[in-house]
N, C-alpha and C. Protein backbone atom coordinates (compact mmCIF):
# COMPACT_ATOMS: atom_id res chain seq x y z
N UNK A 1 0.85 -1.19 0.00
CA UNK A 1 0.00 0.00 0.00
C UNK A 1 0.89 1.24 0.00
N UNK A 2 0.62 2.13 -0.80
CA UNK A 2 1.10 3.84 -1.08
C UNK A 2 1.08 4.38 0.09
N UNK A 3 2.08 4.59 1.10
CA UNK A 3 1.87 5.53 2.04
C UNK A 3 1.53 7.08 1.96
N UNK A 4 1.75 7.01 1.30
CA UNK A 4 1.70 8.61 0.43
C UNK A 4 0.12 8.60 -0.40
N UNK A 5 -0.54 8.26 -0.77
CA UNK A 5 -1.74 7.95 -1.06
C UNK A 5 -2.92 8.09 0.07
N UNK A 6 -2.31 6.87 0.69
CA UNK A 6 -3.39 6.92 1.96
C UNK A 6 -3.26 8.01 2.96
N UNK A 7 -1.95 8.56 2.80
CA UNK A 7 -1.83 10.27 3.98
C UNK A 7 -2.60 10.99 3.36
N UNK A 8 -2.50 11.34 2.17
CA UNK A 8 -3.62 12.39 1.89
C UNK A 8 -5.04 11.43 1.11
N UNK A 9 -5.36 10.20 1.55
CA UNK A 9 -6.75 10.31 1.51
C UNK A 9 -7.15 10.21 2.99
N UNK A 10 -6.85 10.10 3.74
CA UNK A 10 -6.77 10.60 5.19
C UNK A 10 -7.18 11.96 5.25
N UNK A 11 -6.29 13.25 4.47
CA UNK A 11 -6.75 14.09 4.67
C UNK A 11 -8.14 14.76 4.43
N UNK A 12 -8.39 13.76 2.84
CA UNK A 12 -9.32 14.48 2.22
C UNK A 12 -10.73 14.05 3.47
N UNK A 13 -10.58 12.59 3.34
CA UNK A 13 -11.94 12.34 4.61
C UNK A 13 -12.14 13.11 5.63
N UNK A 14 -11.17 13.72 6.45
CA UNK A 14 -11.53 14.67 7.53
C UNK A 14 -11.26 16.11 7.26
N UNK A 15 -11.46 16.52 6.11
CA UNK A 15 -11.75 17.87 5.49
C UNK A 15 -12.81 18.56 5.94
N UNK A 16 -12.86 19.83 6.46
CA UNK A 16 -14.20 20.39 7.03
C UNK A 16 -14.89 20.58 5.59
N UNK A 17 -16.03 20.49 5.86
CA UNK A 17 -17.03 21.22 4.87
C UNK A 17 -16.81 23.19 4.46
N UNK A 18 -16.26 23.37 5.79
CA UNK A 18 -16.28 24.74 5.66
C UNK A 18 -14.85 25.57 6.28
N UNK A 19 -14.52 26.47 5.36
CA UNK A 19 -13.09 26.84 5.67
C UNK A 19 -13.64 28.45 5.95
N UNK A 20 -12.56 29.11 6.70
CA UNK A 20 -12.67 30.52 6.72
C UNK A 20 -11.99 31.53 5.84
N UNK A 21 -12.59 32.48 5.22
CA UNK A 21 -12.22 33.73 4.95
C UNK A 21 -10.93 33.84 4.63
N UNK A 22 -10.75 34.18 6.42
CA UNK A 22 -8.90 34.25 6.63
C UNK A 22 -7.94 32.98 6.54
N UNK A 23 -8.78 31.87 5.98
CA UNK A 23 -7.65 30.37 5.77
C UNK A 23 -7.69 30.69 3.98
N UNK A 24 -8.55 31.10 3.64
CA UNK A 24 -8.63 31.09 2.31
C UNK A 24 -8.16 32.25 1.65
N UNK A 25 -7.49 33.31 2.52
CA UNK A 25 -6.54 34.26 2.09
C UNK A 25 -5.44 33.92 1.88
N UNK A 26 -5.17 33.26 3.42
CA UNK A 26 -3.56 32.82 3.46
C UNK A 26 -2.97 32.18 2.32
N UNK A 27 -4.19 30.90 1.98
CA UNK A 27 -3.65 30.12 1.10
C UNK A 27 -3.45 30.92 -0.58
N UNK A 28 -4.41 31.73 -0.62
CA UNK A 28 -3.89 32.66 -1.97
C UNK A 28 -2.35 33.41 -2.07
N UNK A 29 -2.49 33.94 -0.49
CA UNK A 29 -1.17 34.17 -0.72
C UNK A 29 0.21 33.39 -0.81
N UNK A 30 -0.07 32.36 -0.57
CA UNK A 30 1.08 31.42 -0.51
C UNK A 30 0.91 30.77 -1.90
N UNK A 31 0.08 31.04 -2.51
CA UNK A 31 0.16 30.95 -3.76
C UNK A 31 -0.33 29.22 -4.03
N UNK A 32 -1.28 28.53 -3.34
CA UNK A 32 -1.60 27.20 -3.25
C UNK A 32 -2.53 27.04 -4.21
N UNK A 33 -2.39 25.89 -4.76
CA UNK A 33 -3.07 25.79 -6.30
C UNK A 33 -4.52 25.27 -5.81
N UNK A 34 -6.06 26.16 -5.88
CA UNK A 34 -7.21 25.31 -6.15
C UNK A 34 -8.18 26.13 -6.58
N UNK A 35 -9.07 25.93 -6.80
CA UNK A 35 -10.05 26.55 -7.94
C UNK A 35 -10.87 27.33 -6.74
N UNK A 36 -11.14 28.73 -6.97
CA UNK A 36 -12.16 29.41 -5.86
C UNK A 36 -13.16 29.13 -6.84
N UNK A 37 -14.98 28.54 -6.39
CA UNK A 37 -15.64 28.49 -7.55
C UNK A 37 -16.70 29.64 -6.67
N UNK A 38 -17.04 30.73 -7.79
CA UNK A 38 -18.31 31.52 -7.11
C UNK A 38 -19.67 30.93 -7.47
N UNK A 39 -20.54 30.61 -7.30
CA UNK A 39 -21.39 30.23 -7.52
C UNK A 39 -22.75 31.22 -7.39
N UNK A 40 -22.15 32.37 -7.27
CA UNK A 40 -23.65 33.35 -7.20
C UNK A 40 -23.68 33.70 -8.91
N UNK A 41 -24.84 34.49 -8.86
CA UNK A 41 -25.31 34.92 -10.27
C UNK A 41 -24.65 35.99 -10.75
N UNK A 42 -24.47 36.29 -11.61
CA UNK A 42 -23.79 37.14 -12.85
C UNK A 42 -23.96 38.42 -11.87
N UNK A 43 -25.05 39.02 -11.92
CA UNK A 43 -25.58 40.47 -11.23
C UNK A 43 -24.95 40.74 -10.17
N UNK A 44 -24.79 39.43 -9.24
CA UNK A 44 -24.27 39.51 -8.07
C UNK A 44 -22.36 39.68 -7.90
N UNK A 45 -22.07 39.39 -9.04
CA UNK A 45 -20.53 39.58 -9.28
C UNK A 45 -20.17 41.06 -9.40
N UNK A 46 -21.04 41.66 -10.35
CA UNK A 46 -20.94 42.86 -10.98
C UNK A 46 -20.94 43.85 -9.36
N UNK A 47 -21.29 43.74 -7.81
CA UNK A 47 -21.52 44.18 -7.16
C UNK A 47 -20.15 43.83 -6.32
N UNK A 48 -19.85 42.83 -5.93
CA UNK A 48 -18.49 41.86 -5.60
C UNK A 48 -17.75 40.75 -6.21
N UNK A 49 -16.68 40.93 -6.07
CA UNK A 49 -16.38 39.87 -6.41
C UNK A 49 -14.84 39.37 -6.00
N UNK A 50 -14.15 38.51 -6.31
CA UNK A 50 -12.57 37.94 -5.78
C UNK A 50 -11.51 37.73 -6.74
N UNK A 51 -10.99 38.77 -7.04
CA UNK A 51 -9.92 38.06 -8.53
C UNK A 51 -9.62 37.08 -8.52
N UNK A 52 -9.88 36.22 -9.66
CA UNK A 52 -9.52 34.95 -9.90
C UNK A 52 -9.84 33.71 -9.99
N UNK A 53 -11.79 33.80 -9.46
CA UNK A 53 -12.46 33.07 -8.96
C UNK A 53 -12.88 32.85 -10.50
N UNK A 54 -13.55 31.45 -10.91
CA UNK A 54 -14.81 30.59 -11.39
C UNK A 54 -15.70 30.65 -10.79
N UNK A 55 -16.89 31.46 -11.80
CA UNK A 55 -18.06 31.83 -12.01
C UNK A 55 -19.15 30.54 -12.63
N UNK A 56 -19.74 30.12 -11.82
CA UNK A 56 -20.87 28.93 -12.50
C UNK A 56 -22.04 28.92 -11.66
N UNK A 57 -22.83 29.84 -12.07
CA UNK A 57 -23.94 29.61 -10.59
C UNK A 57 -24.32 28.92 -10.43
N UNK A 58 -25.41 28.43 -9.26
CA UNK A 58 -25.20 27.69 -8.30
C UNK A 58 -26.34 26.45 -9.11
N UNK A 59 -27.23 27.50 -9.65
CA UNK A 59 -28.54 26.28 -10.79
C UNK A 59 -27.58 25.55 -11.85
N UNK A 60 -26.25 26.23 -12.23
CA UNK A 60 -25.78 25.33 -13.27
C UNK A 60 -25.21 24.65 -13.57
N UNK A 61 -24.40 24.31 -11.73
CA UNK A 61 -23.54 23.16 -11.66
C UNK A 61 -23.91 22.20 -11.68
N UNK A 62 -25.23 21.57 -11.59
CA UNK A 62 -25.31 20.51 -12.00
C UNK A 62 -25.03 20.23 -14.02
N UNK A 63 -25.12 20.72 -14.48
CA UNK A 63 -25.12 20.41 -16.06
C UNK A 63 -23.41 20.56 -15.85
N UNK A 64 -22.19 21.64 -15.28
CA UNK A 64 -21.66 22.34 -15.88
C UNK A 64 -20.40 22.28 -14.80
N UNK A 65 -20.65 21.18 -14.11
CA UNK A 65 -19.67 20.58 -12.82
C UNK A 65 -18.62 19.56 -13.31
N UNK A 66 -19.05 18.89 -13.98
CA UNK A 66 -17.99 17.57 -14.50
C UNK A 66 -16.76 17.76 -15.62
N UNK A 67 -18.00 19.37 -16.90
CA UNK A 67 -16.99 18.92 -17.61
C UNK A 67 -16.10 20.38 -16.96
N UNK A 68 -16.41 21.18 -16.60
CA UNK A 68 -15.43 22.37 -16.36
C UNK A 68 -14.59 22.31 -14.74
N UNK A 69 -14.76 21.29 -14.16
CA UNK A 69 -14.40 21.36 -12.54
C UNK A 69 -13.38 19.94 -12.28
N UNK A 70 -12.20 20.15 -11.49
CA UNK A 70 -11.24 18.69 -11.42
C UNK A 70 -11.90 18.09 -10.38
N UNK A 71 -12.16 16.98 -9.98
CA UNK A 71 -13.15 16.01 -9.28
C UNK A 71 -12.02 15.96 -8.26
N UNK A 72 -10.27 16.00 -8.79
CA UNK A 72 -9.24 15.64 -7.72
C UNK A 72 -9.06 17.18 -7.23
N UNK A 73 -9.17 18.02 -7.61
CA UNK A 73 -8.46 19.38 -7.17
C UNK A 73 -9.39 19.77 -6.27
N UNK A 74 -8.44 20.48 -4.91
CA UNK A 74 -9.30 21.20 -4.29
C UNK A 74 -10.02 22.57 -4.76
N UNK A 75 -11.44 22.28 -4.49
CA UNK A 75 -12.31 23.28 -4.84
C UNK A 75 -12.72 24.31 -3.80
N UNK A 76 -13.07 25.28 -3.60
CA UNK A 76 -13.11 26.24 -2.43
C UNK A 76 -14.25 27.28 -3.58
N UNK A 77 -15.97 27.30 -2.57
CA UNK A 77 -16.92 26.93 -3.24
C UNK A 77 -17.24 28.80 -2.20
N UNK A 78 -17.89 29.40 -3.28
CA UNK A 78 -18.38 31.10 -2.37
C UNK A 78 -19.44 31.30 -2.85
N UNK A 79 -20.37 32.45 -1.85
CA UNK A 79 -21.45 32.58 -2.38
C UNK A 79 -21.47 34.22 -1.48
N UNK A 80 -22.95 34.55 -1.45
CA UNK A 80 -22.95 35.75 -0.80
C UNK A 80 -22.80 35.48 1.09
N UNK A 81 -23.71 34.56 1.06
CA UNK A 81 -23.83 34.76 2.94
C UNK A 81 -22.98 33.24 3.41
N UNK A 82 -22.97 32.02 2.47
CA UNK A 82 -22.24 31.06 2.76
C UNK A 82 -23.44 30.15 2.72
N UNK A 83 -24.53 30.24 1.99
CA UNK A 83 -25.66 28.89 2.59
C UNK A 83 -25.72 28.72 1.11
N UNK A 84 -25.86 28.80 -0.29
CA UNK A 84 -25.88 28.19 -1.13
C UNK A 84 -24.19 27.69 -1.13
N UNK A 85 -23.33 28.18 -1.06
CA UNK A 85 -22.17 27.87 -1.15
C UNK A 85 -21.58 26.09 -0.45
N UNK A 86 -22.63 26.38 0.83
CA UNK A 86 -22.59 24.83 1.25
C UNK A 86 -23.87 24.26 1.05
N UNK A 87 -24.45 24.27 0.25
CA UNK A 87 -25.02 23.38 -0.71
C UNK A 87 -24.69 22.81 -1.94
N UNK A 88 -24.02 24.03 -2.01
CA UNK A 88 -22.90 23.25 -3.57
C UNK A 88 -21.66 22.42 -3.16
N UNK A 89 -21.42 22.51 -1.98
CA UNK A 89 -20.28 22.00 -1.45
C UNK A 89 -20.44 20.11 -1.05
N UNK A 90 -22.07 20.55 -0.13
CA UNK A 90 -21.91 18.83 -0.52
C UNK A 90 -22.65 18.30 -1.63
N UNK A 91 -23.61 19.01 -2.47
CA UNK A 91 -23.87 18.40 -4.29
C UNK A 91 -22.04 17.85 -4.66
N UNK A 92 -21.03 18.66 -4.34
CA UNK A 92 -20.10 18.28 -5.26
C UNK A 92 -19.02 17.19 -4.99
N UNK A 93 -19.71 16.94 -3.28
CA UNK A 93 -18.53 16.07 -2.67
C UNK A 93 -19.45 14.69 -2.98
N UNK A 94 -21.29 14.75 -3.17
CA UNK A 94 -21.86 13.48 -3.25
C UNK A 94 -21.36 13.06 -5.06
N UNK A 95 -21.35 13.99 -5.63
CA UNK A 95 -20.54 13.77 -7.00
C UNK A 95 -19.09 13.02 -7.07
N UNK A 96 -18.43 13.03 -5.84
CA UNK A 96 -16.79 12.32 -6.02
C UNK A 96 -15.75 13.51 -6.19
N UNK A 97 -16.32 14.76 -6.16
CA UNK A 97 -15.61 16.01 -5.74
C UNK A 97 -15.15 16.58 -4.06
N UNK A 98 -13.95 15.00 -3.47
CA UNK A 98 -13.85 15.21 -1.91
C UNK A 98 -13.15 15.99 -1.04
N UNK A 99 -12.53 16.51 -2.48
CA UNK A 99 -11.78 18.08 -2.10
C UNK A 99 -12.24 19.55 -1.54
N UNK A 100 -13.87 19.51 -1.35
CA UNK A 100 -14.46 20.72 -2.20
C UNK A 100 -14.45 21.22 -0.40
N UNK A 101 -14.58 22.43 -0.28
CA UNK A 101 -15.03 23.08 0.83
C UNK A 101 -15.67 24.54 0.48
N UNK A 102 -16.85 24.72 1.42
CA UNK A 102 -17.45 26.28 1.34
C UNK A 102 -16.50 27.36 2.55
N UNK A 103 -16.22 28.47 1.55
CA UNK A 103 -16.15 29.90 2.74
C UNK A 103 -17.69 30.04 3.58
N UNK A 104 -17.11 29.81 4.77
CA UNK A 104 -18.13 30.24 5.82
C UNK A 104 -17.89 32.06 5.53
N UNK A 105 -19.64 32.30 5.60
CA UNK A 105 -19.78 33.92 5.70
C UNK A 105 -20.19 34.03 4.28
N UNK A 106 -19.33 33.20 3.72
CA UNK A 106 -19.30 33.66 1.59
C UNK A 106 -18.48 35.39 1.67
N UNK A 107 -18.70 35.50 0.86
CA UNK A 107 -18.18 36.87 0.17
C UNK A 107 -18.62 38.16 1.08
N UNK A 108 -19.07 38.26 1.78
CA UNK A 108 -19.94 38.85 2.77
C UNK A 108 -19.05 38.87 3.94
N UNK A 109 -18.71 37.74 4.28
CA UNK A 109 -17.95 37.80 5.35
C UNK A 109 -16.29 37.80 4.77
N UNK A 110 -16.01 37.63 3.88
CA UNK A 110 -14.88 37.83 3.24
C UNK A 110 -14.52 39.96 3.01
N UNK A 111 -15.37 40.42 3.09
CA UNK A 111 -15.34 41.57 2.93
C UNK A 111 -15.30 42.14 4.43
N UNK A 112 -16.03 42.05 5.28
CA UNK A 112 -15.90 42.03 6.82
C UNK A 112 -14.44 41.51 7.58
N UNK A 113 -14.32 40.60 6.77
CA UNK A 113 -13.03 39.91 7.88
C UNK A 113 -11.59 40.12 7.01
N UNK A 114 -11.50 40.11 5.94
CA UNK A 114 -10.14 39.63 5.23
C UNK A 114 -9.76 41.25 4.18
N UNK A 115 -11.12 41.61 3.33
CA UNK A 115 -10.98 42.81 2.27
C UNK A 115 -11.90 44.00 2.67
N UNK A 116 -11.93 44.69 3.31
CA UNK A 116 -12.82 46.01 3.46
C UNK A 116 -13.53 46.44 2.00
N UNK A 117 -12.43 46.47 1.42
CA UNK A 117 -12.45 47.28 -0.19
C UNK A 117 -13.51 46.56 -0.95
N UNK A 118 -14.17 45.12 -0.43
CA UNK A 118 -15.14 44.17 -1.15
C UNK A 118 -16.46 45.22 -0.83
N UNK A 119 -16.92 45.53 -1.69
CA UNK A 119 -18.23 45.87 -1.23
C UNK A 119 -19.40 44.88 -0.55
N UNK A 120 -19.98 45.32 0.52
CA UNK A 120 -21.17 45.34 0.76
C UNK A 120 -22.43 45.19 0.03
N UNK A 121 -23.58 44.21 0.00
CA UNK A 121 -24.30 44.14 -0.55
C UNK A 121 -25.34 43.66 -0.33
């Protein structure tokens, strides 16, 4: 057996559902490779938003999850307040996506805790 395999499927199983704000800064800045996916609607971007993030709202991941999203890569899933965000979070982990985690707060609290400069909305 892969020791190295089973350490990080170890990790992935006890992965929170939900990461913070300020864990999901750090890791930008350290420059750690995983997909931020926004999942709010178009309108709602135009008001806030996170450089760098994937845009797929939240009705269209089901059609638009498999072929545009890595099933192995960690996914880090936002929304406005954080409650569709963890709904998409476990749609994508019952899919075989066991990487995936939601920002608690969503973008909302990302602007409160981590970016001032995010607008309010």
């Amino acid at each position: 057996m892969d020791l190295e395999w089973l350490s990080a499927k170890c990790r992935v199983l006890h992965m929170d559902f939900e990461i913070s704000a300020g864990l999901v800064n750090t890791m930008l800045k350290q420059g750690e490779k995983f997909t931020l996916l926004d999942v709010r609607e178009p309108w709602e971007l135009e008001k806030a938003k996170i450089e760098g993030s994937k845009n797929i709202p939240m009705g269209d991941i089901p059609t638009r999850a498999h072929q545009e999203l890595d099933p192995d890569g960690h996914i880090v899933v936002i929304c406005h307040h954080g409650v569709r965000s963890l709904s998409v979070t476990n749609w994508l982990r019952q899919q075989g996506f066991d990487k995936t985690q939601s920002i608690r707060g969503g973008i909302d609290g990302w602007a409160r805790t981590v970016d001032p400069k995010v607008p309010l909305y």
